[in-house]
PDB file of N, CA and C in Angstrom:
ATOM      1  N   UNK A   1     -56.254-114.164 -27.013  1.00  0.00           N
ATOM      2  CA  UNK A   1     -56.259-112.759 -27.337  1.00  0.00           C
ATOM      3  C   UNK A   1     -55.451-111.999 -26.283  1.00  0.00           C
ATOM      4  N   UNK A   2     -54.592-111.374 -26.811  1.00  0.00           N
ATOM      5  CA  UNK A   2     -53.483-110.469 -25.903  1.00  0.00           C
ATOM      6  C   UNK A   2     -54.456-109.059 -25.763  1.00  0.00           C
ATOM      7  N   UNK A   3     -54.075-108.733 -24.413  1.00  0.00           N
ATOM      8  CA  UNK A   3     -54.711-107.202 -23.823  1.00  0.00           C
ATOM      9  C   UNK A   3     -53.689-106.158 -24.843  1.00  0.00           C
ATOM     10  N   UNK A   4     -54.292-104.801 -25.134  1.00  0.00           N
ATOM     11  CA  UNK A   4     -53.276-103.787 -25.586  1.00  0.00           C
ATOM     12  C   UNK A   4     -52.779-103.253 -24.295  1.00  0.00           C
ATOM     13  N   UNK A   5     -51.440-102.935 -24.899  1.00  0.00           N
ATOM     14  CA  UNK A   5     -50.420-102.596 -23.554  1.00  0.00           C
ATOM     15  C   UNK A   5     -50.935-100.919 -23.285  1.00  0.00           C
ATOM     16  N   UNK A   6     -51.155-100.498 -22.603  1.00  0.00           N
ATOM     17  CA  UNK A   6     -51.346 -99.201 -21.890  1.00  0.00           C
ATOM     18  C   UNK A   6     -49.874 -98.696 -20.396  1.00  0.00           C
ATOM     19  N   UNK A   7     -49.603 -97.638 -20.923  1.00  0.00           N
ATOM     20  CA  UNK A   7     -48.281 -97.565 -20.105  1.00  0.00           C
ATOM     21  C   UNK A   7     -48.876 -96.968 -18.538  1.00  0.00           C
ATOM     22  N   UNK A   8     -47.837 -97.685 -17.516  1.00  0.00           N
ATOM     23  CA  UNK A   8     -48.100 -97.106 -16.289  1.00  0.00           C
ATOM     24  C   UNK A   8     -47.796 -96.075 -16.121  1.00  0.00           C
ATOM     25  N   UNK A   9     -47.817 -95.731 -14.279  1.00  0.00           N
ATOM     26  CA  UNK A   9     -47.185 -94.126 -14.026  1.00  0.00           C
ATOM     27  C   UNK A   9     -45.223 -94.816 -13.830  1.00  0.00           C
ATOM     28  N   UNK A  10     -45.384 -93.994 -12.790  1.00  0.00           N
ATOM     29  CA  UNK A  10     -43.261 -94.065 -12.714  1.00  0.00           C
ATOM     30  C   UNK A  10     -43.719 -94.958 -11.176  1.00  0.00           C
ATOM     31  N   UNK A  11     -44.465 -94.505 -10.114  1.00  0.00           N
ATOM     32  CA  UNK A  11     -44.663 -95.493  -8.780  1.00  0.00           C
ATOM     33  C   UNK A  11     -45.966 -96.210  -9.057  1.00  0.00           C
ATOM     34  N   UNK A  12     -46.608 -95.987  -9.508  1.00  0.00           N
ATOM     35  CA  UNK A  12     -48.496 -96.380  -9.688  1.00  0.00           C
ATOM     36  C   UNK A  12     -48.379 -97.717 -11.199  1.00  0.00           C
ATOM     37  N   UNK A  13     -48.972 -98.521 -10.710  1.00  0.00           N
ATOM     38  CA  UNK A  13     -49.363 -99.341 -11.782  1.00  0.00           C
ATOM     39  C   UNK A  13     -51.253 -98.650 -12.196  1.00  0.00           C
ATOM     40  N   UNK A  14     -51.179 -98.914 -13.412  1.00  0.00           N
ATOM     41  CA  UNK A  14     -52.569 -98.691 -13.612  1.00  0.00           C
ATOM     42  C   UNK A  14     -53.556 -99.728 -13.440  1.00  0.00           C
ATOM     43  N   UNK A  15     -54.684 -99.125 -12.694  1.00  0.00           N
ATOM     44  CA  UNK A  15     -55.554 -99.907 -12.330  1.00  0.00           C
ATOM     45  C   UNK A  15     -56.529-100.486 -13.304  1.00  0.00           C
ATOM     46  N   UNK A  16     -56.773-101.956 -13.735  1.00  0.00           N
ATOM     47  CA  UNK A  16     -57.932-102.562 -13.994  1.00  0.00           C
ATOM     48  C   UNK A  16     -59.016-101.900 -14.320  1.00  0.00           C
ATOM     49  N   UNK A  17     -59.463-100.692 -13.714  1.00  0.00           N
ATOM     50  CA  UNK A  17     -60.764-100.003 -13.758  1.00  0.00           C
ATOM     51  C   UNK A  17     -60.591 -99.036 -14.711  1.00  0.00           C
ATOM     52  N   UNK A  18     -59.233 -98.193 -14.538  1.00  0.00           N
ATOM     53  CA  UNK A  18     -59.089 -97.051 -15.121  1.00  0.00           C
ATOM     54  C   UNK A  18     -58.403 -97.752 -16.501  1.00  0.00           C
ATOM     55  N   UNK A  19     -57.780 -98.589 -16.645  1.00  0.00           N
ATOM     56  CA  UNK A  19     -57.107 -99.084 -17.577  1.00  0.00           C
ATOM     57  C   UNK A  19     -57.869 -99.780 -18.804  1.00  0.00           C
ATOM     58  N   UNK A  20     -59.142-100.185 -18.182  1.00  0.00           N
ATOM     59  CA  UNK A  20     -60.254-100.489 -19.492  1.00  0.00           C
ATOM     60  C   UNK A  20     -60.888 -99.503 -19.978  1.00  0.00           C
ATOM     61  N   UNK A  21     -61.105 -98.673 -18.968  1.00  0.00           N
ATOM     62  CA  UNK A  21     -62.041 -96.996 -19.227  1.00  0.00           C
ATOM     63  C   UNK A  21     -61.155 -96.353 -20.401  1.00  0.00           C
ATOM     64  N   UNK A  22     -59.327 -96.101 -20.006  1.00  0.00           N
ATOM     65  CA  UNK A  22     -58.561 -95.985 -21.633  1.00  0.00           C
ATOM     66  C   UNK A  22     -58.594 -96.393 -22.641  1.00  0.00           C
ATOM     67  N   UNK A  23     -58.967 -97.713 -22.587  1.00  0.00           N
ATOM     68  CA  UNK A  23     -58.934 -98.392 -23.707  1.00  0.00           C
ATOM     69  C   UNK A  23     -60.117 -98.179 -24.594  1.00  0.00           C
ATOM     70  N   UNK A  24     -61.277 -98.324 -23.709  1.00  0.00           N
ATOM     71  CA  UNK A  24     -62.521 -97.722 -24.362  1.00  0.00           C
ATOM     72  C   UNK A  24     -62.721 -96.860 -24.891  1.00  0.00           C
ATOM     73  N   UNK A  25     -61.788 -95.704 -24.739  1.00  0.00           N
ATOM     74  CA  UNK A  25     -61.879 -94.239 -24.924  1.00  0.00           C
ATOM     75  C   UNK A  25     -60.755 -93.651 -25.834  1.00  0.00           C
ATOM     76  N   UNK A  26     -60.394 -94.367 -27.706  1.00  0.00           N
ATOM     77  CA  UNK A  26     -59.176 -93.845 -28.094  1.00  0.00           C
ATOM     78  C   UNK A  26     -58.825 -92.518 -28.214  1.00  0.00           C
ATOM     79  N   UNK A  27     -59.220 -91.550 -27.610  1.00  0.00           N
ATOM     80  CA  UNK A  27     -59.277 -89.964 -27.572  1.00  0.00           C
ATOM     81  C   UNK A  27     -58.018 -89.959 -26.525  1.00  0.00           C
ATOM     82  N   UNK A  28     -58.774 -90.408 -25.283  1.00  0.00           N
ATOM     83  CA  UNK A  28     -58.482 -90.137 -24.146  1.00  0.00           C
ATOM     84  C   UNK A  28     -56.831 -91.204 -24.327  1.00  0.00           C
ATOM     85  N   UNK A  29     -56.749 -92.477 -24.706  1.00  0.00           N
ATOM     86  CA  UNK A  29     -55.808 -93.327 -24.554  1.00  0.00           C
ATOM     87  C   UNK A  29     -54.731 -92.552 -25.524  1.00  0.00           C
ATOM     88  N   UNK A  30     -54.958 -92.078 -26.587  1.00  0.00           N
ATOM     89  CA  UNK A  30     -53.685 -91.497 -27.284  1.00  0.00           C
ATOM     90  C   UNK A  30     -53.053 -90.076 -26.487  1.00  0.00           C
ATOM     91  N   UNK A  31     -54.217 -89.130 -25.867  1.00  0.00           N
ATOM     92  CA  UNK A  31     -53.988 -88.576 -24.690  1.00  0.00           C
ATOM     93  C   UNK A  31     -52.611 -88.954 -23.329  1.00  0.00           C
ATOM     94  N   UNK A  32     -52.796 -89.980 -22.823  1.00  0.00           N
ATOM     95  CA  UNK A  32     -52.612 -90.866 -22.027  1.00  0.00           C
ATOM     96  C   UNK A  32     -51.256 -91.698 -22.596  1.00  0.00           C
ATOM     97  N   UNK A  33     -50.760 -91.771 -23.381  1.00  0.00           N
ATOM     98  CA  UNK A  33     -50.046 -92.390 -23.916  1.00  0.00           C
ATOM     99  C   UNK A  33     -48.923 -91.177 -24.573  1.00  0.00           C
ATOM    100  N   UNK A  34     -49.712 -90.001 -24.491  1.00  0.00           N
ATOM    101  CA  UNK A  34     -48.228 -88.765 -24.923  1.00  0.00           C
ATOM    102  C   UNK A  34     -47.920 -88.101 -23.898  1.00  0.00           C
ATOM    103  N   UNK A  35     -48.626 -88.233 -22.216  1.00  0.00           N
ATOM    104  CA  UNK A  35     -47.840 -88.018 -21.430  1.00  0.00           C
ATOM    105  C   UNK A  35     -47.004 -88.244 -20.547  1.00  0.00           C
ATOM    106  N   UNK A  36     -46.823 -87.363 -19.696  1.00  0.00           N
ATOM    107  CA  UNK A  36     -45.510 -88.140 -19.760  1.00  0.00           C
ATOM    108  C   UNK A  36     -45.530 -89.151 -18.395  1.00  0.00           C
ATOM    109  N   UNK A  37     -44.803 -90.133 -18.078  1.00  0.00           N
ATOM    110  CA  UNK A  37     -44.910 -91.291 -16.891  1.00  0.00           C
ATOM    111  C   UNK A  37     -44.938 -90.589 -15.498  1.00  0.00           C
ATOM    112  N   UNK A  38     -44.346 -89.394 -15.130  1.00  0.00           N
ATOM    113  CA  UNK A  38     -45.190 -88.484 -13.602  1.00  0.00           C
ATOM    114  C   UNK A  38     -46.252 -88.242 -13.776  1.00  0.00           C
ATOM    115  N   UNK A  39     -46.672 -87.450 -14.968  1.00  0.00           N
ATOM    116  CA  UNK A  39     -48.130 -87.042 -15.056  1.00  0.00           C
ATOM    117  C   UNK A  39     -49.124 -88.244 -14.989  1.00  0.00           C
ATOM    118  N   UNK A  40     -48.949 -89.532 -15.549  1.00  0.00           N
ATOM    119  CA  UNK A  40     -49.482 -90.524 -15.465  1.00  0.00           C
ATOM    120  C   UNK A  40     -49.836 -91.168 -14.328  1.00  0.00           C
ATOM    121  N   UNK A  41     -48.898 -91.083 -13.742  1.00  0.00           N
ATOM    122  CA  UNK A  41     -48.873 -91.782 -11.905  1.00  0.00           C
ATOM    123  C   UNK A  41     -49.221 -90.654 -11.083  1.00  0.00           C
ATOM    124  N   UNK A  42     -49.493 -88.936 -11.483  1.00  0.00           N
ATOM    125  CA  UNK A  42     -50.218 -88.218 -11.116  1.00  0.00           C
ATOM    126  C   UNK A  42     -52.003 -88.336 -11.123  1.00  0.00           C
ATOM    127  N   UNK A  43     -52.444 -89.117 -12.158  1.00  0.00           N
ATOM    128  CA  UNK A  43     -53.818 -89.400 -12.713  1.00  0.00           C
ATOM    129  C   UNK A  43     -54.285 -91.123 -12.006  1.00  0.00           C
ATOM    130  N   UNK A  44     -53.649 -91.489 -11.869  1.00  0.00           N
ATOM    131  CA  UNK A  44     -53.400 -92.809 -11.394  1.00  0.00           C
ATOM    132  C   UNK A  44     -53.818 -93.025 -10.073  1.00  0.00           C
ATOM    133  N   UNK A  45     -52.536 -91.794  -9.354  1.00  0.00           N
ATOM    134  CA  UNK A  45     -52.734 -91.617  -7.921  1.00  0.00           C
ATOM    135  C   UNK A  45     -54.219 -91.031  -7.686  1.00  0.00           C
ATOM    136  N   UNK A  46     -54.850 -90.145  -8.501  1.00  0.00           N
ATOM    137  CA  UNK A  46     -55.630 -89.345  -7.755  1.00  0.00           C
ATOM    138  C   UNK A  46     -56.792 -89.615  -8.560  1.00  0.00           C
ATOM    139  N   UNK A  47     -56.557 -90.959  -8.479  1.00  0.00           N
ATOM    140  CA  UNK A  47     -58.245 -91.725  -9.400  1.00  0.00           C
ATOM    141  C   UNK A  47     -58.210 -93.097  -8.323  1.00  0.00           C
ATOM    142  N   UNK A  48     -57.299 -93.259  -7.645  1.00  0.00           N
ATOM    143  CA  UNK A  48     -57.250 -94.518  -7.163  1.00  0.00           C
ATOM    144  C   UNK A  48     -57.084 -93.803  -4.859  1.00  0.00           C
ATOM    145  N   UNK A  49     -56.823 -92.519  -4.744  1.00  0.00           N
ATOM    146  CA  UNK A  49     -57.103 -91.675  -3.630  1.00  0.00           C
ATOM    147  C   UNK A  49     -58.692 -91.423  -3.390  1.00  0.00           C
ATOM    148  N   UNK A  50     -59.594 -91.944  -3.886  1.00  0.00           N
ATOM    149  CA  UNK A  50     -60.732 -91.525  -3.306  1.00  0.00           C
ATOM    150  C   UNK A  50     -61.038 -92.865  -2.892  1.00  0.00           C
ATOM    151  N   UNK A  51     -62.214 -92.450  -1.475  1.00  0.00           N
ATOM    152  CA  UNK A  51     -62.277 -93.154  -0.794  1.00  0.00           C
ATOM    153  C   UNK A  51     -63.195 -94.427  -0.868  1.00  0.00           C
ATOM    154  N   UNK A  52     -64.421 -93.657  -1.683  1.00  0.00           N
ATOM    155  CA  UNK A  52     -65.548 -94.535  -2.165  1.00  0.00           C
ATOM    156  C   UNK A  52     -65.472 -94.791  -3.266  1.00  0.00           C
ATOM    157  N   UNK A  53     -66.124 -96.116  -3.795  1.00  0.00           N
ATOM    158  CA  UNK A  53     -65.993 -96.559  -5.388  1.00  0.00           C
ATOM    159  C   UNK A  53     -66.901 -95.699  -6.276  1.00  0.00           C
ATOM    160  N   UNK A  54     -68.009 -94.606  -5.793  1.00  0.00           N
ATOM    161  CA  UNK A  54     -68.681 -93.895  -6.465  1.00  0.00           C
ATOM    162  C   UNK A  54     -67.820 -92.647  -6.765  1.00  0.00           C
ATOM    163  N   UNK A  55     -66.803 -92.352  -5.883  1.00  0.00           N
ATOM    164  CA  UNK A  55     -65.815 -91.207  -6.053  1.00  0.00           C
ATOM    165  C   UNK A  55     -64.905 -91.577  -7.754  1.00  0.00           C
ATOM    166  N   UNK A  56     -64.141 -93.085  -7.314  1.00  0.00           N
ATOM    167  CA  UNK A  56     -63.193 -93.528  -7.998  1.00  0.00           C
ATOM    168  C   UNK A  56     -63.880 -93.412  -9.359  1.00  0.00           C
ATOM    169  N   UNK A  57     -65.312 -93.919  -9.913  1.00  0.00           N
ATOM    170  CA  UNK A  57     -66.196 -93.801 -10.712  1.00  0.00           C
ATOM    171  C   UNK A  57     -66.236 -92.928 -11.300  1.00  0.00           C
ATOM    172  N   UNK A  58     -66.544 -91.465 -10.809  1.00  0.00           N
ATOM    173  CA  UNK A  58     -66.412 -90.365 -10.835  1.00  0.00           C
ATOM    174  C   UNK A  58     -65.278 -89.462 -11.760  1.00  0.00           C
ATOM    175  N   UNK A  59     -63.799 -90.098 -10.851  1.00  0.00           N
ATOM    176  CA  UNK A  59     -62.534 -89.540 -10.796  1.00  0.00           C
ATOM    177  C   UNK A  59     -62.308 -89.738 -12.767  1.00  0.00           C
ATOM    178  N   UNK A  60     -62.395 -91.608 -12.652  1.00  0.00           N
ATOM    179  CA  UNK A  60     -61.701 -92.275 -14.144  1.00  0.00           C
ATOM    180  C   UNK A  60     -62.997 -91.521 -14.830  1.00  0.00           C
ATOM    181  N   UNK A  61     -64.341 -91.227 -15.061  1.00  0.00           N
ATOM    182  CA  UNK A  61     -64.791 -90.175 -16.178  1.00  0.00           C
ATOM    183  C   UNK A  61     -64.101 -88.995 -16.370  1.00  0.00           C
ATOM    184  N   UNK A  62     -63.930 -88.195 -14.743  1.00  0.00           N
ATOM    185  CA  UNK A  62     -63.391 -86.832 -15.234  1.00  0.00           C
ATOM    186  C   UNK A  62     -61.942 -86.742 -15.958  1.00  0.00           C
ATOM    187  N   UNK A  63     -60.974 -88.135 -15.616  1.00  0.00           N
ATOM    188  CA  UNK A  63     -60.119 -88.347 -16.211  1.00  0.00           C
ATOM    189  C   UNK A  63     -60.061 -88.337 -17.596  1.00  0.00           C
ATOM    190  N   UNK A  64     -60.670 -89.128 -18.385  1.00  0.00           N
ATOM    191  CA  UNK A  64     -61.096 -89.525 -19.620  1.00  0.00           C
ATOM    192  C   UNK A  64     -61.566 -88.140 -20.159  1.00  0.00           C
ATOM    193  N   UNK A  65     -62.679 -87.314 -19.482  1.00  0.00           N
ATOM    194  CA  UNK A  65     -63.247 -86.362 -20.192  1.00  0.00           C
ATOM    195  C   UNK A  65     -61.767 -85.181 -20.413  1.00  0.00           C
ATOM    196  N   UNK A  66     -61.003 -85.024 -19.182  1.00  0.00           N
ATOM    197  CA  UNK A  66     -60.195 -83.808 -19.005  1.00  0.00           C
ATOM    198  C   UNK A  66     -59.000 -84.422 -20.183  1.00  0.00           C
ATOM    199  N   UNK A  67     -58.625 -85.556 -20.073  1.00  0.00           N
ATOM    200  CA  UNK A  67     -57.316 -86.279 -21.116  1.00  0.00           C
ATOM    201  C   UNK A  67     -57.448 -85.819 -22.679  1.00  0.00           C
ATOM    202  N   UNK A  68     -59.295 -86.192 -22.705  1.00  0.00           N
ATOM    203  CA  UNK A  68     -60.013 -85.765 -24.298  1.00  0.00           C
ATOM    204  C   UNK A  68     -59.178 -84.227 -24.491  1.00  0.00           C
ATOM    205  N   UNK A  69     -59.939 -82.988 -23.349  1.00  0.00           N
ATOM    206  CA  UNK A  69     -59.879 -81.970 -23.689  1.00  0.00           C
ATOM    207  C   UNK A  69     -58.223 -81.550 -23.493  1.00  0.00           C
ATOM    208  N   UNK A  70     -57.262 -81.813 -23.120  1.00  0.00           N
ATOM    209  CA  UNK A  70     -56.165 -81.668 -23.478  1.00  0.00           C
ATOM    210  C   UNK A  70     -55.101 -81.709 -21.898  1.00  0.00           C
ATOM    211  N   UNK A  71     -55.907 -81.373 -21.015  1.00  0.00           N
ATOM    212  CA  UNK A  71     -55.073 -81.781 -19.449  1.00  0.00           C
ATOM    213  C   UNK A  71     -54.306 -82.340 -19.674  1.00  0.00           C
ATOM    214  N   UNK A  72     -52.858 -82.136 -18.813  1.00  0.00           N
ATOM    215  CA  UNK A  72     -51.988 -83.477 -18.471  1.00  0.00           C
ATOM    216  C   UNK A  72     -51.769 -83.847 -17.469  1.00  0.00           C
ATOM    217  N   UNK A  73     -52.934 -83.344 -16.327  1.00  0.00           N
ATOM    218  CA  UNK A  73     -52.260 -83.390 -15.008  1.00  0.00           C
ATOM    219  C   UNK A  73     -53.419 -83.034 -14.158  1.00  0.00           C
ATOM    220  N   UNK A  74     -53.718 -83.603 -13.490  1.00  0.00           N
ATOM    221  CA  UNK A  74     -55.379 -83.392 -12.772  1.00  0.00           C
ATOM    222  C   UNK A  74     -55.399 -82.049 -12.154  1.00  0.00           C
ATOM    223  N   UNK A  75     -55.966 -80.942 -11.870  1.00  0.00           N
ATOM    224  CA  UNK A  75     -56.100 -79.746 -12.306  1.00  0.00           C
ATOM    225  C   UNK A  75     -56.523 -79.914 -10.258  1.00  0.00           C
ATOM    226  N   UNK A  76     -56.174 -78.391  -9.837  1.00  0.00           N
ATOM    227  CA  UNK A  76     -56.624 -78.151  -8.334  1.00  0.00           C
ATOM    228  C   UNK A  76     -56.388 -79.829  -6.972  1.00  0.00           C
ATOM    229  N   UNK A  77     -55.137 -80.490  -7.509  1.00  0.00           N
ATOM    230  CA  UNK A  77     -54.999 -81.411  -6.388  1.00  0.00           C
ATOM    231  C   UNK A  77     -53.284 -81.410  -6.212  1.00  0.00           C
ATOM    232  N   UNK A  78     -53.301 -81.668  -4.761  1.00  0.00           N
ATOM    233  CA  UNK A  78     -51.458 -81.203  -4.150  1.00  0.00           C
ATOM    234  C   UNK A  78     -50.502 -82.010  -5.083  1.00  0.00           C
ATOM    235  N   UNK A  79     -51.238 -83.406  -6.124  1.00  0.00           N
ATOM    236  CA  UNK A  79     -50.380 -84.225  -6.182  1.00  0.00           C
ATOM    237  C   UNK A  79     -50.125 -85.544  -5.559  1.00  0.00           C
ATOM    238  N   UNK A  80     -49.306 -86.306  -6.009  1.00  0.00           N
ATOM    239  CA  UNK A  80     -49.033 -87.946  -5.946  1.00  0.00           C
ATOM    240  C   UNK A  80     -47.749 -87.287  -4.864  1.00  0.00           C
ATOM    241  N   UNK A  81     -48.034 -87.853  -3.211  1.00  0.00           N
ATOM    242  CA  UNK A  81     -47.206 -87.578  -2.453  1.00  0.00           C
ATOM    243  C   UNK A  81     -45.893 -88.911  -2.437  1.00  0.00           C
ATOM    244  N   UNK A  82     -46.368 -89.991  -3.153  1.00  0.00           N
ATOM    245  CA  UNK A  82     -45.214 -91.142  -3.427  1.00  0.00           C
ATOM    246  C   UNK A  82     -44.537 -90.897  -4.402  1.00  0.00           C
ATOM    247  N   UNK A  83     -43.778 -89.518  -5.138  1.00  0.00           N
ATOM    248  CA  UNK A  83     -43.067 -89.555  -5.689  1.00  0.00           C
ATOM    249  C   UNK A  83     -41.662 -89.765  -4.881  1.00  0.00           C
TER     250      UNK A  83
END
Protein backbone atom coordinates (compact mmCIF):
# COMPACT_ATOMS: atom_id res chain seq x y z
CA UNK A 1 0.00 0.00 0.00
CA UNK A 2 1.46 3.37 -1.24
CA UNK A 3 1.19 6.52 1.32
CA UNK A 4 -0.95 9.56 -0.41
CA UNK A 5 1.46 12.13 -1.52
CA UNK A 6 0.95 15.37 0.57
CA UNK A 7 3.09 18.35 -0.79
CA UNK A 8 5.99 19.91 1.20
CA UNK A 9 6.96 23.54 2.04
CA UNK A 10 9.76 25.23 -0.48
CA UNK A 11 12.81 24.61 2.65
CA UNK A 12 10.70 22.32 5.22
CA UNK A 13 9.88 18.77 4.43
CA UNK A 14 6.70 17.80 6.17
CA UNK A 15 6.84 16.11 9.19
CA UNK A 16 5.54 12.47 9.93
CA UNK A 17 3.37 13.94 12.72
CA UNK A 18 1.85 16.75 10.95
CA UNK A 19 1.66 14.86 7.72
CA UNK A 20 -0.71 12.03 9.10
CA UNK A 21 -2.76 14.68 11.16
CA UNK A 22 -3.48 16.03 7.09
CA UNK A 23 -4.29 13.14 5.97
CA UNK A 24 -6.72 12.41 8.66
CA UNK A 25 -8.31 15.60 8.25
CA UNK A 26 -9.73 15.92 4.33
CA UNK A 27 -10.96 19.54 5.17
CA UNK A 28 -7.83 20.62 6.37
CA UNK A 29 -5.61 18.48 3.54
CA UNK A 30 -7.54 20.04 0.51
CA UNK A 31 -6.84 23.32 2.54
CA UNK A 32 -3.17 22.45 2.57
CA UNK A 33 -2.86 21.36 -0.78
CA UNK A 34 -4.31 24.93 -2.39
CA UNK A 35 -1.69 26.73 -0.71
CA UNK A 36 0.74 27.85 -1.74
CA UNK A 37 4.58 26.01 -1.06
CA UNK A 38 5.88 29.40 1.32
CA UNK A 39 2.79 29.34 3.13
CA UNK A 40 3.29 25.64 3.60
CA UNK A 41 6.89 25.72 4.89
CA UNK A 42 5.43 28.73 6.87
CA UNK A 43 3.01 26.04 8.84
CA UNK A 44 5.64 23.48 8.79
CA UNK A 45 8.19 25.76 10.28
CA UNK A 46 6.06 26.92 13.05
CA UNK A 47 4.55 23.47 14.03
CA UNK A 48 7.92 21.90 14.08
CA UNK A 49 9.59 25.52 16.24
CA UNK A 50 8.12 24.58 19.44
CA UNK A 51 10.07 23.33 21.90
CA UNK A 52 8.06 20.64 23.69
CA UNK A 53 6.15 17.75 22.05
CA UNK A 54 2.97 18.98 24.01
CA UNK A 55 3.50 22.45 22.19
CA UNK A 56 4.13 20.64 18.67
CA UNK A 57 0.73 18.66 19.64
CA UNK A 58 -0.89 21.65 20.18
CA UNK A 59 0.58 23.66 17.09
CA UNK A 60 -0.55 20.50 14.23
CA UNK A 61 -4.43 20.82 15.94
CA UNK A 62 -4.42 24.56 15.71
CA UNK A 63 -3.07 23.97 12.28
CA UNK A 64 -5.72 21.62 11.08
CA UNK A 65 -8.46 23.62 12.94
CA UNK A 66 -7.18 27.24 11.37
CA UNK A 67 -6.50 25.34 7.53
CA UNK A 68 -10.45 24.03 8.09
CA UNK A 69 -11.48 27.67 8.78
CA UNK A 70 -9.73 29.20 5.85
CA UNK A 71 -6.01 30.60 7.13
CA UNK A 72 -3.13 30.34 4.90
CA UNK A 73 -0.57 31.32 7.03
CA UNK A 74 -0.23 30.95 10.84
CA UNK A 75 -1.70 34.14 12.14
CA UNK A 76 0.53 36.54 14.94
CA UNK A 77 4.15 34.68 14.25
CA UNK A 78 7.45 36.65 12.57
CA UNK A 79 7.59 33.69 10.19
CA UNK A 80 9.93 30.83 8.75
CA UNK A 81 13.36 32.74 9.19
CA UNK A 82 14.98 29.89 6.57
CA UNK A 83 13.53 31.37 3.75
Amino acid sequence: MTKPEVADGVVHKLPPDLRQALISAPAALAAWEDITPLARNEWICWVTSGKKSETRGIRIEKTLSKLKSGMRRPCCWAGCTHR
